[in-house]
PDB file of N, CA and C in Angstrom:
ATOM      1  N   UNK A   1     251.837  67.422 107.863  1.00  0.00           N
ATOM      2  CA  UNK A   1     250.646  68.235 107.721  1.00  0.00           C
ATOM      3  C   UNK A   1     250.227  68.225 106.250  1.00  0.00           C
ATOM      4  N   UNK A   2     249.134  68.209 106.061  1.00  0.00           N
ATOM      5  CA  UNK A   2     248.504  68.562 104.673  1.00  0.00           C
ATOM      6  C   UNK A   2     247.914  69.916 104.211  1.00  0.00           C
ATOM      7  N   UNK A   3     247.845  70.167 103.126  1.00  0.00           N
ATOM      8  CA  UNK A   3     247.364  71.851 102.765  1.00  0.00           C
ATOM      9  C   UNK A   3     245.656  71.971 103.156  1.00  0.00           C
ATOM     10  N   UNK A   4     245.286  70.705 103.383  1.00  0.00           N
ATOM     11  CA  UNK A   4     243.466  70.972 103.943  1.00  0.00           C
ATOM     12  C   UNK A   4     244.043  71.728 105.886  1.00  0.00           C
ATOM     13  N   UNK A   5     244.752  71.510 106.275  1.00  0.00           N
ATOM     14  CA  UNK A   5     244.966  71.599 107.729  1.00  0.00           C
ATOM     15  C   UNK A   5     245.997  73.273 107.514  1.00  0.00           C
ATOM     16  N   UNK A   6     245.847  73.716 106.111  1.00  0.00           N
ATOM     17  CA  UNK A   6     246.384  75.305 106.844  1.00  0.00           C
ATOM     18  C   UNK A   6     245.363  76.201 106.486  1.00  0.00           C
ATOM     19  N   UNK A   7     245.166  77.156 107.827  1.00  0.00           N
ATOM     20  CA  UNK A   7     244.230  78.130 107.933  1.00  0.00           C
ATOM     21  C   UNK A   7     244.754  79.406 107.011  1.00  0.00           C
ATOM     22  N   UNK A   8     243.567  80.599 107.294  1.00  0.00           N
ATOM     23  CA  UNK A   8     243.732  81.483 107.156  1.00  0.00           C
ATOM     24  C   UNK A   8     244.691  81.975 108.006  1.00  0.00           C
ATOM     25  N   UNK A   9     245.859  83.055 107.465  1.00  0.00           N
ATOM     26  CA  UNK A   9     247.448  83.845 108.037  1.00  0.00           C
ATOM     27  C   UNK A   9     248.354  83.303 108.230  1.00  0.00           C
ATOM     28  N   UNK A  10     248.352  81.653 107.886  1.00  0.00           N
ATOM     29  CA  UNK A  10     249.441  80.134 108.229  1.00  0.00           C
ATOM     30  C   UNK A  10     250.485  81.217 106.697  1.00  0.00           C
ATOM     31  N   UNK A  11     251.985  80.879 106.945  1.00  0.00           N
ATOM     32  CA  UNK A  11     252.999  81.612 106.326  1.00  0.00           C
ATOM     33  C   UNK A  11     253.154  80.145 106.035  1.00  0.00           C
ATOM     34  N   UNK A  12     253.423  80.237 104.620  1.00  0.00           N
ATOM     35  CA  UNK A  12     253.697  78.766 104.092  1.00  0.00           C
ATOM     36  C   UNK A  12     255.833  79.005 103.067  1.00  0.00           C
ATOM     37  N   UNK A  13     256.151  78.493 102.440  1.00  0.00           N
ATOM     38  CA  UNK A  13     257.221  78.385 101.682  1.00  0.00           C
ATOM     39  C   UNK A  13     256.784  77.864 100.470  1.00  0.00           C
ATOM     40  N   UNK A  14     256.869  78.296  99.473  1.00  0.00           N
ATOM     41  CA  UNK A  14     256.896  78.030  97.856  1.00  0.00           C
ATOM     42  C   UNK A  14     257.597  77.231  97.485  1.00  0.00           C
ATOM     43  N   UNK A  15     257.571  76.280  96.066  1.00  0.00           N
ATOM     44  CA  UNK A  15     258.131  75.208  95.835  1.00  0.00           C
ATOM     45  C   UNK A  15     259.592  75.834  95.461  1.00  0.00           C
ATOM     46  N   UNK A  16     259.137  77.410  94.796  1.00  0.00           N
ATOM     47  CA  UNK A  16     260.111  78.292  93.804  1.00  0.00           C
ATOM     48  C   UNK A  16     260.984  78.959  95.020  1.00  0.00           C
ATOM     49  N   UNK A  17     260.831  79.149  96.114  1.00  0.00           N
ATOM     50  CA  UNK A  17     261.576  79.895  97.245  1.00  0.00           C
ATOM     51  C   UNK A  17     260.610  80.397  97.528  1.00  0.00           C
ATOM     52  N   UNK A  18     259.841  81.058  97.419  1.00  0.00           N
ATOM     53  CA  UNK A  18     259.419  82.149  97.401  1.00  0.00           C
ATOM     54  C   UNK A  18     258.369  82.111  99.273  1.00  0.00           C
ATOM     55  N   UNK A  19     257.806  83.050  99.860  1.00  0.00           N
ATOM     56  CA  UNK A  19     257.226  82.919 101.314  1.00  0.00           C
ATOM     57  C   UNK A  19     255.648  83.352 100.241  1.00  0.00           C
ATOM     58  N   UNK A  20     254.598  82.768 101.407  1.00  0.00           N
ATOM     59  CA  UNK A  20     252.980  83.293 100.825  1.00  0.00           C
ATOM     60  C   UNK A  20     252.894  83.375 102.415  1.00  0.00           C
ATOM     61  N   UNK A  21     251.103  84.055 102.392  1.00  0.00           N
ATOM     62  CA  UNK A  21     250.415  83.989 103.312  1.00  0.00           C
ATOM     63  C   UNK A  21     249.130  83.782 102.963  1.00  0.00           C
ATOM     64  N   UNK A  22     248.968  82.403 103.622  1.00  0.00           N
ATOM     65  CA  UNK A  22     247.471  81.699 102.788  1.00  0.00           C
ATOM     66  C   UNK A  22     246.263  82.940 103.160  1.00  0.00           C
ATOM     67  N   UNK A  23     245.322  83.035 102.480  1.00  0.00           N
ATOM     68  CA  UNK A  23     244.647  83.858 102.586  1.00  0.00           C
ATOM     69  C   UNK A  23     243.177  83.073 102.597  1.00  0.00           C
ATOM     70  N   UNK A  24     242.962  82.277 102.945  1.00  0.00           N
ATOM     71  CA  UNK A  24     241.526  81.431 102.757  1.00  0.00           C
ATOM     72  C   UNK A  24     241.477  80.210 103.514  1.00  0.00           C
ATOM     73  N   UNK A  25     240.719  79.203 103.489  1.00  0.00           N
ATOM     74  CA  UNK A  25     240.391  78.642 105.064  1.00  0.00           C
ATOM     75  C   UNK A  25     239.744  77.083 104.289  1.00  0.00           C
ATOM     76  N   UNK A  26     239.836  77.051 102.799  1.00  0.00           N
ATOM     77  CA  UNK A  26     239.275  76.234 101.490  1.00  0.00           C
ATOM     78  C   UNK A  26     240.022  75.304 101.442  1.00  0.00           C
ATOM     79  N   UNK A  27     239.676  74.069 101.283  1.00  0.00           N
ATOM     80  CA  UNK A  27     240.225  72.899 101.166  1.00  0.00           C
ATOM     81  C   UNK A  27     240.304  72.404  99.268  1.00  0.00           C
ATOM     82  N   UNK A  28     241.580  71.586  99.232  1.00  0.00           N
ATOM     83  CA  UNK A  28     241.141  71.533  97.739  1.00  0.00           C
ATOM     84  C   UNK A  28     242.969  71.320  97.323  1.00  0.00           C
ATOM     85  N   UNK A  29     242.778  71.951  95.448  1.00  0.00           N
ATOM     86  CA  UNK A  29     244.183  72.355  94.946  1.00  0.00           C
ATOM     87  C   UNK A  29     244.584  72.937  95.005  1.00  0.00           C
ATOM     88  N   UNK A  30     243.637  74.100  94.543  1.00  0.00           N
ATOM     89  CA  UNK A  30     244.064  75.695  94.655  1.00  0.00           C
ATOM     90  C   UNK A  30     243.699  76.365  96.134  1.00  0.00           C
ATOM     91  N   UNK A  31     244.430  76.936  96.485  1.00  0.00           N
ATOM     92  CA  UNK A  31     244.465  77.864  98.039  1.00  0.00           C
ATOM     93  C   UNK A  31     244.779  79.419  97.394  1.00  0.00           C
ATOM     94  N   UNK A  32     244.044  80.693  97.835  1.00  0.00           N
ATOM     95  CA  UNK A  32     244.360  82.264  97.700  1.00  0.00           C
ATOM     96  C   UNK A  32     246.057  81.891  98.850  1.00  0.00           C
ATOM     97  N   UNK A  33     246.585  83.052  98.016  1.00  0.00           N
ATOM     98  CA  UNK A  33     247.478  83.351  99.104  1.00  0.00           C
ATOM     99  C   UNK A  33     248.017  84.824  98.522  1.00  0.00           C
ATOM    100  N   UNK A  34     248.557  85.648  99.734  1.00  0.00           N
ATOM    101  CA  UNK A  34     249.465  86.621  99.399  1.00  0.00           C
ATOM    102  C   UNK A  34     250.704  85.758  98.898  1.00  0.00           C
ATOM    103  N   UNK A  35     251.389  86.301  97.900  1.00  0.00           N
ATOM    104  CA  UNK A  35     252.525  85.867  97.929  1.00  0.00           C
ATOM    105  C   UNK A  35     253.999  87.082  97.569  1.00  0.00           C
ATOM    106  N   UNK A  36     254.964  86.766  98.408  1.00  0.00           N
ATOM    107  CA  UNK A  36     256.298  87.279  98.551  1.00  0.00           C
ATOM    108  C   UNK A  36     257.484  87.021  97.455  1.00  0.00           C
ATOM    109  N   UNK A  37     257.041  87.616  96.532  1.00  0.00           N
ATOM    110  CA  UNK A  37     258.202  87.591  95.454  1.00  0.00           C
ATOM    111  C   UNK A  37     258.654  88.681  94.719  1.00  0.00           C
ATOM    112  N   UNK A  38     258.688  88.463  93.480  1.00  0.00           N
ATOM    113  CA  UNK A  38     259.692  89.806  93.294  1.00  0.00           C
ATOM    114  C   UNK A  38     258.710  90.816  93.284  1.00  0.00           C
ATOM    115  N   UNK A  39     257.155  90.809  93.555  1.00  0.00           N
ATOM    116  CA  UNK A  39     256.235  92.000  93.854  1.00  0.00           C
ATOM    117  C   UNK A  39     255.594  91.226  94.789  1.00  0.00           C
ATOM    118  N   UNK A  40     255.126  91.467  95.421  1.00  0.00           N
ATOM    119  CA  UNK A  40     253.754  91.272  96.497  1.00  0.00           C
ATOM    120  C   UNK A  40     252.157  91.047  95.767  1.00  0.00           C
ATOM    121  N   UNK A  41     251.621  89.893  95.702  1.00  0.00           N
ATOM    122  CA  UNK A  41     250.551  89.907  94.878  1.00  0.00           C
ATOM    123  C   UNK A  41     249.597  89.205  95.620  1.00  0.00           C
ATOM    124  N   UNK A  42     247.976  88.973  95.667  1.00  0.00           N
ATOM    125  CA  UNK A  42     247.236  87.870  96.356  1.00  0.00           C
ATOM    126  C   UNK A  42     246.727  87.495  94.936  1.00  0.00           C
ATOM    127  N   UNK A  43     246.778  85.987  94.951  1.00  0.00           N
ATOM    128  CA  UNK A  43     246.315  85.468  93.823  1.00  0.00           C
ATOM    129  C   UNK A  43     246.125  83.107  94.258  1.00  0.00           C
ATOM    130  N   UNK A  44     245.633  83.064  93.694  1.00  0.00           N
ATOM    131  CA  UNK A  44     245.645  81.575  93.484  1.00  0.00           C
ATOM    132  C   UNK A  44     246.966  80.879  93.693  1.00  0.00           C
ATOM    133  N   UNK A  45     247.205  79.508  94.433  1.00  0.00           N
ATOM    134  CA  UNK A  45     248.521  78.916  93.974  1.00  0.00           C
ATOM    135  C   UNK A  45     247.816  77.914  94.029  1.00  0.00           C
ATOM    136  N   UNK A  46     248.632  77.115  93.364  1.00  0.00           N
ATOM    137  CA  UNK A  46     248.241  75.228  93.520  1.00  0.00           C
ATOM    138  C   UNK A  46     249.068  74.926  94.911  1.00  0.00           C
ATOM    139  N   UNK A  47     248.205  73.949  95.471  1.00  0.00           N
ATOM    140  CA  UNK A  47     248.335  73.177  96.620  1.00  0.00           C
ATOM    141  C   UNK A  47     249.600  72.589  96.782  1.00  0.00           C
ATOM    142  N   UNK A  48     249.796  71.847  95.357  1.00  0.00           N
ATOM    143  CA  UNK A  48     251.472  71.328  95.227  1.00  0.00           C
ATOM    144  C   UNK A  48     252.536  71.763  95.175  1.00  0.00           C
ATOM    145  N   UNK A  49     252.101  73.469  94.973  1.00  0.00           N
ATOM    146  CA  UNK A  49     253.274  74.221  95.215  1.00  0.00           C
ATOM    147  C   UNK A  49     253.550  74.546  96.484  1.00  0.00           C
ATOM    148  N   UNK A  50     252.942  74.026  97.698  1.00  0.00           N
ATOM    149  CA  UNK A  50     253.011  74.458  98.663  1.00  0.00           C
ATOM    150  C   UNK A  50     253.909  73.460  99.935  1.00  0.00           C
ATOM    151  N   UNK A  51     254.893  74.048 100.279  1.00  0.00           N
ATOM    152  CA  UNK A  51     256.139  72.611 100.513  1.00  0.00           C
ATOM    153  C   UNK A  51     256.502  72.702 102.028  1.00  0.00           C
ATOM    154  N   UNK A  52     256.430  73.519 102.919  1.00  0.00           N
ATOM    155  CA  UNK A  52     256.238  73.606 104.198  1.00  0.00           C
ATOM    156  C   UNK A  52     255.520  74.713 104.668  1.00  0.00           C
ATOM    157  N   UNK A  53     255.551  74.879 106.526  1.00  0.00           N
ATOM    158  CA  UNK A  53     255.145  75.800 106.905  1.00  0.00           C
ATOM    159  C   UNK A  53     255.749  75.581 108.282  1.00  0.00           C
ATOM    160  N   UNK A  54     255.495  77.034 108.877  1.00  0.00           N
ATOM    161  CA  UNK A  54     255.814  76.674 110.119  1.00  0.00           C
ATOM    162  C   UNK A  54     254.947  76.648 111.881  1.00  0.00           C
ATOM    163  N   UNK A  55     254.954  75.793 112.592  1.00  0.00           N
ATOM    164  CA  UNK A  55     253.812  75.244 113.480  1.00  0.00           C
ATOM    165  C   UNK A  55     254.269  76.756 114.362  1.00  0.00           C
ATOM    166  N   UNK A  56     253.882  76.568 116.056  1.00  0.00           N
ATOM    167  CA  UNK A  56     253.770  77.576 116.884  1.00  0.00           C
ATOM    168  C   UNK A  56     255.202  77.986 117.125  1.00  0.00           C
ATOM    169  N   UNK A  57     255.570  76.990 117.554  1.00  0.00           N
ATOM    170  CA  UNK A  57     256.574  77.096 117.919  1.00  0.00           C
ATOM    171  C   UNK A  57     258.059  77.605 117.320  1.00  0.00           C
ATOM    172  N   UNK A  58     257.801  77.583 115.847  1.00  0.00           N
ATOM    173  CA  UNK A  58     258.707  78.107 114.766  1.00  0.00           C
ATOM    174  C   UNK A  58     259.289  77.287 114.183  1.00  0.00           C
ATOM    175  N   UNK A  59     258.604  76.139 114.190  1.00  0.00           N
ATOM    176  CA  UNK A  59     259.809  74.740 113.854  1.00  0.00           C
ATOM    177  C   UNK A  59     259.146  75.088 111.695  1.00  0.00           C
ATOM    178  N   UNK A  60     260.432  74.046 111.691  1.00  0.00           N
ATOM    179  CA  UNK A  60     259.573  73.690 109.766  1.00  0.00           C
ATOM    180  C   UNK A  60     258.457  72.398 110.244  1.00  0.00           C
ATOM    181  N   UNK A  61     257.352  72.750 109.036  1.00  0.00           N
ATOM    182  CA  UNK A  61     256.761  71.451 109.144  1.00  0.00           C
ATOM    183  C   UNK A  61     256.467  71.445 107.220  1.00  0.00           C
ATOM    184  N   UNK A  62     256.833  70.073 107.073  1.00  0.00           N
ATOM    185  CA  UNK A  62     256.895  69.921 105.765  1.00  0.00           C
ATOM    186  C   UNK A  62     254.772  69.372 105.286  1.00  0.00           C
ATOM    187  N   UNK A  63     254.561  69.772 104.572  1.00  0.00           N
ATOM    188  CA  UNK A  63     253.419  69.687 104.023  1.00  0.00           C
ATOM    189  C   UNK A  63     253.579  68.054 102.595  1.00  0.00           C
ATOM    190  N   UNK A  64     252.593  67.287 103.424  1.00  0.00           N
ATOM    191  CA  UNK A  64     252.186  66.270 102.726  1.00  0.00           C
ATOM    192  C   UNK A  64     251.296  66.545 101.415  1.00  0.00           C
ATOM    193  N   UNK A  65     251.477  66.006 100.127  1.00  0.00           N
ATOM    194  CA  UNK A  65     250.742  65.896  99.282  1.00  0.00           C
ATOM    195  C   UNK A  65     249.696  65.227  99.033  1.00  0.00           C
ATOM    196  N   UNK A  66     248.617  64.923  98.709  1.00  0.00           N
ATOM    197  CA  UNK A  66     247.509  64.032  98.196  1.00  0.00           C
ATOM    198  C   UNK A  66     247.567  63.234  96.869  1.00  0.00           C
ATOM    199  N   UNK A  67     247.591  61.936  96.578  1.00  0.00           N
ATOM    200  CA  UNK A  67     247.642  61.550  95.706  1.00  0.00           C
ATOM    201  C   UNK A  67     247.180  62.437  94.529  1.00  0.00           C
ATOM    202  N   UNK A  68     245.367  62.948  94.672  1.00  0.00           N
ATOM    203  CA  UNK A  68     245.031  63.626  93.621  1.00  0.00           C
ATOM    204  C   UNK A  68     246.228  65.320  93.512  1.00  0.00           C
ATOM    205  N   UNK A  69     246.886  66.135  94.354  1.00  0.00           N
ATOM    206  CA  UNK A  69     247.623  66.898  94.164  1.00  0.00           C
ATOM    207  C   UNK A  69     248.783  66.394  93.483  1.00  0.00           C
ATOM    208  N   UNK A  70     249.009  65.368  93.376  1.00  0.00           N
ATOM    209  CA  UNK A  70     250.477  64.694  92.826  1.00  0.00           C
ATOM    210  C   UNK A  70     250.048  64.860  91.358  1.00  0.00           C
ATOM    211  N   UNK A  71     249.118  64.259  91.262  1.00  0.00           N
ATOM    212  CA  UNK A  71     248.229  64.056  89.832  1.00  0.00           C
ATOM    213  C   UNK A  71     248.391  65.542  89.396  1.00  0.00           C
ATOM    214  N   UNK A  72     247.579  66.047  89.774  1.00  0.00           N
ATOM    215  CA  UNK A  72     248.009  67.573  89.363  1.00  0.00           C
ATOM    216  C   UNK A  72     248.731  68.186  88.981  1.00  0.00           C
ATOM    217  N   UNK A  73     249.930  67.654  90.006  1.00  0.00           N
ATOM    218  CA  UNK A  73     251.854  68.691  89.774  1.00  0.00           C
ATOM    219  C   UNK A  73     252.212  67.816  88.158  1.00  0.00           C
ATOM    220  N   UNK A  74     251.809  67.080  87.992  1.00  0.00           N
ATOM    221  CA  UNK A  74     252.141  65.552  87.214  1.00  0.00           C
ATOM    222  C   UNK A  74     251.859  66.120  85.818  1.00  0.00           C
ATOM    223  N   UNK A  75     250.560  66.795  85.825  1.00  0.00           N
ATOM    224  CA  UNK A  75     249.612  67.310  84.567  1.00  0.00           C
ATOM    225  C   UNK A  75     250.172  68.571  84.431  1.00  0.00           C
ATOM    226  N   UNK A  76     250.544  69.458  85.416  1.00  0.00           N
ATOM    227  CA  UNK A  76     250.612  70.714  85.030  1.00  0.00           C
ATOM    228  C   UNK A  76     252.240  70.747  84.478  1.00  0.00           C
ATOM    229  N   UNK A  77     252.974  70.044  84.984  1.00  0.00           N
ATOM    230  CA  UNK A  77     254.598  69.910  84.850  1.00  0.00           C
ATOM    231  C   UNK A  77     254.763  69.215  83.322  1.00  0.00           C
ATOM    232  N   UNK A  78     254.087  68.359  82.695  1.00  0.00           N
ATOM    233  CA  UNK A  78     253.810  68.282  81.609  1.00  0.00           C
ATOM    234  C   UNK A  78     253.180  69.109  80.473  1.00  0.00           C
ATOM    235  N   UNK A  79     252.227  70.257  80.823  1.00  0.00           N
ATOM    236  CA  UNK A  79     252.073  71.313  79.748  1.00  0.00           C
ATOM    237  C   UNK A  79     252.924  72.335  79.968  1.00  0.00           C
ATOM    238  N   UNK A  80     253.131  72.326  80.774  1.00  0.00           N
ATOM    239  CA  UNK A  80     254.486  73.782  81.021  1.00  0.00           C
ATOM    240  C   UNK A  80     255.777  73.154  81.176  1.00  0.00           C
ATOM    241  N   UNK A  81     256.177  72.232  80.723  1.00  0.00           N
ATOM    242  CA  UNK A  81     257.293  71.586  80.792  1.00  0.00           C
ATOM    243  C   UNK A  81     258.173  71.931  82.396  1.00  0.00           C
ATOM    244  N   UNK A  82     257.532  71.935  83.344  1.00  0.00           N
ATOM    245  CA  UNK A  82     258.382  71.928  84.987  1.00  0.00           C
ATOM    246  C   UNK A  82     259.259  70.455  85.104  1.00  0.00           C
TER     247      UNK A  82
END
Protein backbone atom coordinates (compact mmCIF):
# COMPACT_ATOMS: atom_id res chain seq x y z
CA UNK A 1 0.00 0.00 0.00
CA UNK A 2 1.09 3.55 -0.45
CA UNK A 3 0.37 6.69 1.87
CA UNK A 4 -1.90 8.25 -1.25
CA UNK A 5 -4.30 4.98 -0.53
CA UNK A 6 -4.78 5.87 3.41
CA UNK A 7 -7.96 7.58 4.28
CA UNK A 8 -9.25 9.57 6.82
CA UNK A 9 -9.30 7.29 10.69
CA UNK A 10 -6.71 4.55 8.81
CA UNK A 11 -4.36 3.90 12.34
CA UNK A 12 -1.00 3.91 10.82
CA UNK A 13 2.62 2.97 12.92
CA UNK A 14 5.46 5.57 13.09
CA UNK A 15 8.90 5.09 11.86
CA UNK A 16 9.83 6.14 15.81
CA UNK A 17 7.20 3.45 17.36
CA UNK A 18 4.98 5.57 17.92
CA UNK A 19 0.69 4.76 16.64
CA UNK A 20 -1.12 8.08 14.60
CA UNK A 21 -4.49 8.42 13.29
CA UNK A 22 -4.38 9.97 9.85
CA UNK A 23 -6.60 12.75 10.02
CA UNK A 24 -7.01 13.92 6.26
CA UNK A 25 -7.89 12.22 2.98
CA UNK A 26 -4.61 14.49 1.01
CA UNK A 27 -2.31 12.92 -1.08
CA UNK A 28 1.32 14.07 -1.09
CA UNK A 29 4.41 14.12 1.77
CA UNK A 30 2.94 15.53 4.44
CA UNK A 31 -0.42 13.79 5.85
CA UNK A 32 -2.35 15.59 9.39
CA UNK A 33 -2.45 12.94 11.81
CA UNK A 34 -3.33 12.52 15.52
CA UNK A 35 -0.44 11.16 16.90
CA UNK A 36 0.18 8.69 20.08
CA UNK A 37 3.21 9.53 21.93
CA UNK A 38 4.43 10.69 24.93
CA UNK A 39 1.33 13.41 24.63
CA UNK A 40 -1.43 13.11 22.19
CA UNK A 41 -1.07 15.87 19.54
CA UNK A 42 -2.73 16.44 15.76
CA UNK A 43 -0.13 17.90 13.73
CA UNK A 44 1.70 17.24 10.27
CA UNK A 45 3.97 14.07 9.69
CA UNK A 46 5.97 13.29 6.64
CA UNK A 47 4.72 10.50 4.52
CA UNK A 48 8.11 8.66 5.05
CA UNK A 49 7.56 8.44 8.41
CA UNK A 50 4.78 6.45 7.87
CA UNK A 51 5.77 2.49 7.86
CA UNK A 52 2.62 0.36 8.10
CA UNK A 53 -0.96 0.08 8.79
CA UNK A 54 -3.44 -2.17 9.33
CA UNK A 55 -6.17 -3.50 6.48
CA UNK A 56 -9.83 -4.90 7.76
CA UNK A 57 -9.05 -7.64 8.80
CA UNK A 58 -6.21 -6.67 11.36
CA UNK A 59 -3.39 -7.97 9.43
CA UNK A 60 0.03 -5.50 9.13
CA UNK A 61 0.25 -3.96 5.83
CA UNK A 62 3.55 -2.37 5.24
CA UNK A 63 3.33 1.04 3.37
CA UNK A 64 5.36 1.55 0.13
CA UNK A 65 7.41 4.65 -0.41
CA UNK A 66 7.60 6.90 -3.57
CA UNK A 67 10.71 7.59 -5.08
CA UNK A 68 10.01 11.43 -4.55
CA UNK A 69 9.24 10.44 -0.53
CA UNK A 70 12.64 8.63 -0.45
CA UNK A 71 14.10 11.89 -1.74
CA UNK A 72 12.64 13.55 1.04
CA UNK A 73 13.60 11.06 4.06
CA UNK A 74 17.14 11.47 2.12
CA UNK A 75 17.06 15.51 2.54
CA UNK A 76 15.54 15.70 5.77
CA UNK A 77 17.93 12.85 7.43
CA UNK A 78 20.74 14.94 6.21
CA UNK A 79 19.83 18.36 7.97
CA UNK A 80 18.82 16.75 11.12
CA UNK A 81 21.37 14.25 10.99
CA UNK A 82 18.62 10.89 11.18
Amino acid sequence: MVTNDLKKGNYVKLRNGWRARIWDNKKGNIRMAEVFGIYTEIGSVYAHDIVSTTDADGNTVLIEHTPQQIKLRQTVGQVFGD
